[in-house]
Protein backbone atom coordinates (compact mmCIF):
# COMPACT_ATOMS: atom_id res chain seq x y z
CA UNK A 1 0.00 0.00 0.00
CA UNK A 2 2.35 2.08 0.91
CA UNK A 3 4.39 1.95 -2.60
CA UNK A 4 1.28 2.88 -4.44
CA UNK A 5 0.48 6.06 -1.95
CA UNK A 6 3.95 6.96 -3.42
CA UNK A 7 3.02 6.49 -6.78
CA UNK A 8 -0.09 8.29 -6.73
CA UNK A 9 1.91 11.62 -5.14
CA UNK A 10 4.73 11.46 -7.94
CA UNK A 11 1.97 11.18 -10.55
CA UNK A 12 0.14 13.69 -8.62
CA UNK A 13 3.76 16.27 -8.58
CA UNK A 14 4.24 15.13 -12.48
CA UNK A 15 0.65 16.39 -13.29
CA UNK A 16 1.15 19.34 -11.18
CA UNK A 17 4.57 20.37 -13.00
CA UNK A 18 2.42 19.83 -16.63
CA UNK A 19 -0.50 21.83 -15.31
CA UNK A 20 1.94 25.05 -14.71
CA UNK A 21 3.86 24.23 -17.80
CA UNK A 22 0.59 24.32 -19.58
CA UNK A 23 -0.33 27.64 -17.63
CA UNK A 24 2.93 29.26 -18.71
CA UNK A 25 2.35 28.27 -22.04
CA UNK A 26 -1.50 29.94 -22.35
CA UNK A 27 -0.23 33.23 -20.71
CA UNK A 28 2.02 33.52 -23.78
CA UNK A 29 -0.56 32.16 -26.50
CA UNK A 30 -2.67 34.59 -28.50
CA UNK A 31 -6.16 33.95 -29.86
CA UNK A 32 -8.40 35.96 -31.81
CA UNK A 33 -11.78 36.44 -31.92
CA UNK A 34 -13.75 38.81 -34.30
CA UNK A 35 -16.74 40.23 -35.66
CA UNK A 36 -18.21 42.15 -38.74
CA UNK A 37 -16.11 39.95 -41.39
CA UNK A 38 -12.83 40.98 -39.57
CA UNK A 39 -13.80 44.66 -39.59
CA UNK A 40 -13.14 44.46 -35.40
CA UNK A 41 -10.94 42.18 -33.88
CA UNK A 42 -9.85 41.21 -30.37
CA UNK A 43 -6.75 38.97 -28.93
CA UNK A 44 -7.04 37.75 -25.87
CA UNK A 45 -4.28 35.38 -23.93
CA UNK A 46 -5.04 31.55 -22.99
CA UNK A 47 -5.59 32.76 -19.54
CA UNK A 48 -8.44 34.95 -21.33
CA UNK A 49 -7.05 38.26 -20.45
CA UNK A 50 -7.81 41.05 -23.42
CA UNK A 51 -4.40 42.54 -24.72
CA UNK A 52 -5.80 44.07 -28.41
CA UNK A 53 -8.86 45.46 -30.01
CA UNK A 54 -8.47 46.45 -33.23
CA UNK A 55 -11.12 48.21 -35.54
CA UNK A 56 -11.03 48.79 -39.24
CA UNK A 57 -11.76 52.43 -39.42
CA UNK A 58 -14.15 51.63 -42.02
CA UNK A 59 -16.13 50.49 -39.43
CA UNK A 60 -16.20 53.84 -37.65
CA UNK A 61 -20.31 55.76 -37.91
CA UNK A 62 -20.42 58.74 -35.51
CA UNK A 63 -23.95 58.27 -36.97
CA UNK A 64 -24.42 54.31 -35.73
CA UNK A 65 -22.55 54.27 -32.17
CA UNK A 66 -24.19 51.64 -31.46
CA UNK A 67 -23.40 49.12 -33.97
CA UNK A 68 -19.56 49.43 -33.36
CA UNK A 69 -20.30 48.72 -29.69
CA UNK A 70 -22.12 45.68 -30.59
CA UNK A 71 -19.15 44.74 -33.29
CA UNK A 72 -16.43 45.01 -30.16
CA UNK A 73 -18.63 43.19 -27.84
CA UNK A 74 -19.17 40.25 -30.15
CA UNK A 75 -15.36 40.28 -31.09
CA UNK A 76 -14.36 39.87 -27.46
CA UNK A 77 -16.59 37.66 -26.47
CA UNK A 78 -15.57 35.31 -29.29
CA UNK A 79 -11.83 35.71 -28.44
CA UNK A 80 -12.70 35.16 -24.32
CA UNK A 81 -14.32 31.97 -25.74
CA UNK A 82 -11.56 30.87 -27.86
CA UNK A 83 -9.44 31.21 -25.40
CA UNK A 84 -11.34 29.10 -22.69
CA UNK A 85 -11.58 26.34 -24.94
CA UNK A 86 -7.93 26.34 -25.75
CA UNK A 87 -7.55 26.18 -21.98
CA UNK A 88 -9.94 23.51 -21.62
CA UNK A 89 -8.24 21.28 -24.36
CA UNK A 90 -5.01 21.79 -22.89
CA UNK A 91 -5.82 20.90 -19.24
CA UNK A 92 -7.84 17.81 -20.21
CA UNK A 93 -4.20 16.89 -22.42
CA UNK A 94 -2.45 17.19 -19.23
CA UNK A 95 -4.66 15.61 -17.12
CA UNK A 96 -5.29 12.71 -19.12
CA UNK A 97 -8.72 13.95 -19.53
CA UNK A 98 -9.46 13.10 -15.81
CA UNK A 99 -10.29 16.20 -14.60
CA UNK A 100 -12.33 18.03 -18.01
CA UNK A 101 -14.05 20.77 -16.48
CA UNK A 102 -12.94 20.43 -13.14
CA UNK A 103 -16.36 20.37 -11.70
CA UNK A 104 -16.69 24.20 -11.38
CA UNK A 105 -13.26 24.16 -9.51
CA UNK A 106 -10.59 26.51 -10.76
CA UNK A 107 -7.43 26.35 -10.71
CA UNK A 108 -5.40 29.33 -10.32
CA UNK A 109 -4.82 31.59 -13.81
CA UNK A 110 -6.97 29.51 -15.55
């Protein structure tokens, strides 16, 4: 028993090392989301943190506020989204797909 208590903790430490490996990895990735056939786009990182919006100035109505808002809105969302799912795939690689969604628990940057 007491061999396969150590087991389990140096497959729990391995897992543990890949999970902040993976971590590191989405803090540095870059994924896009946008809206309005590219006319607005946003990049956010795999830890879904906005760094970019970007708007064709095309796209720019003093006259239709409104629709620009909605064109942002749409384009973040989409690249918050992206970016969760990235983070989802990745954990569930790491964790041998034990742990997909981690039953509402979060783990820290993710």
């Amino acid at each position: 028993m007491k061999g396969g208590m150590s087991g389990l903790l140096k497959q729990a430490q391995k897992m543990q090392k890949e999970i902040e490996r993976i971590q590191n990895e989405l803090a540095d990735t870059r994924i896009e989301g946008s809206a309005g056939g590219g006319m607005v786009t946003a990049v956010a990182s795999g830890q879904q943190e906005l760094l970019e919006v970007k708007i064709d100035p095309e796209v720019v109505d003093p006259e239709d506020v409104e629709m620009l808002e909605d064109l942002v809105l749409a384009a973040v969302n989409q690249a918050l989204e992206n970016a969760k799912i990235k983070a989802e795939e990745e954990m569930a690689k790491a964790t041998g797909g034990i742990m997909p969604n981690m039953g509402g628990f979060k783990i820290p940057g993710l």
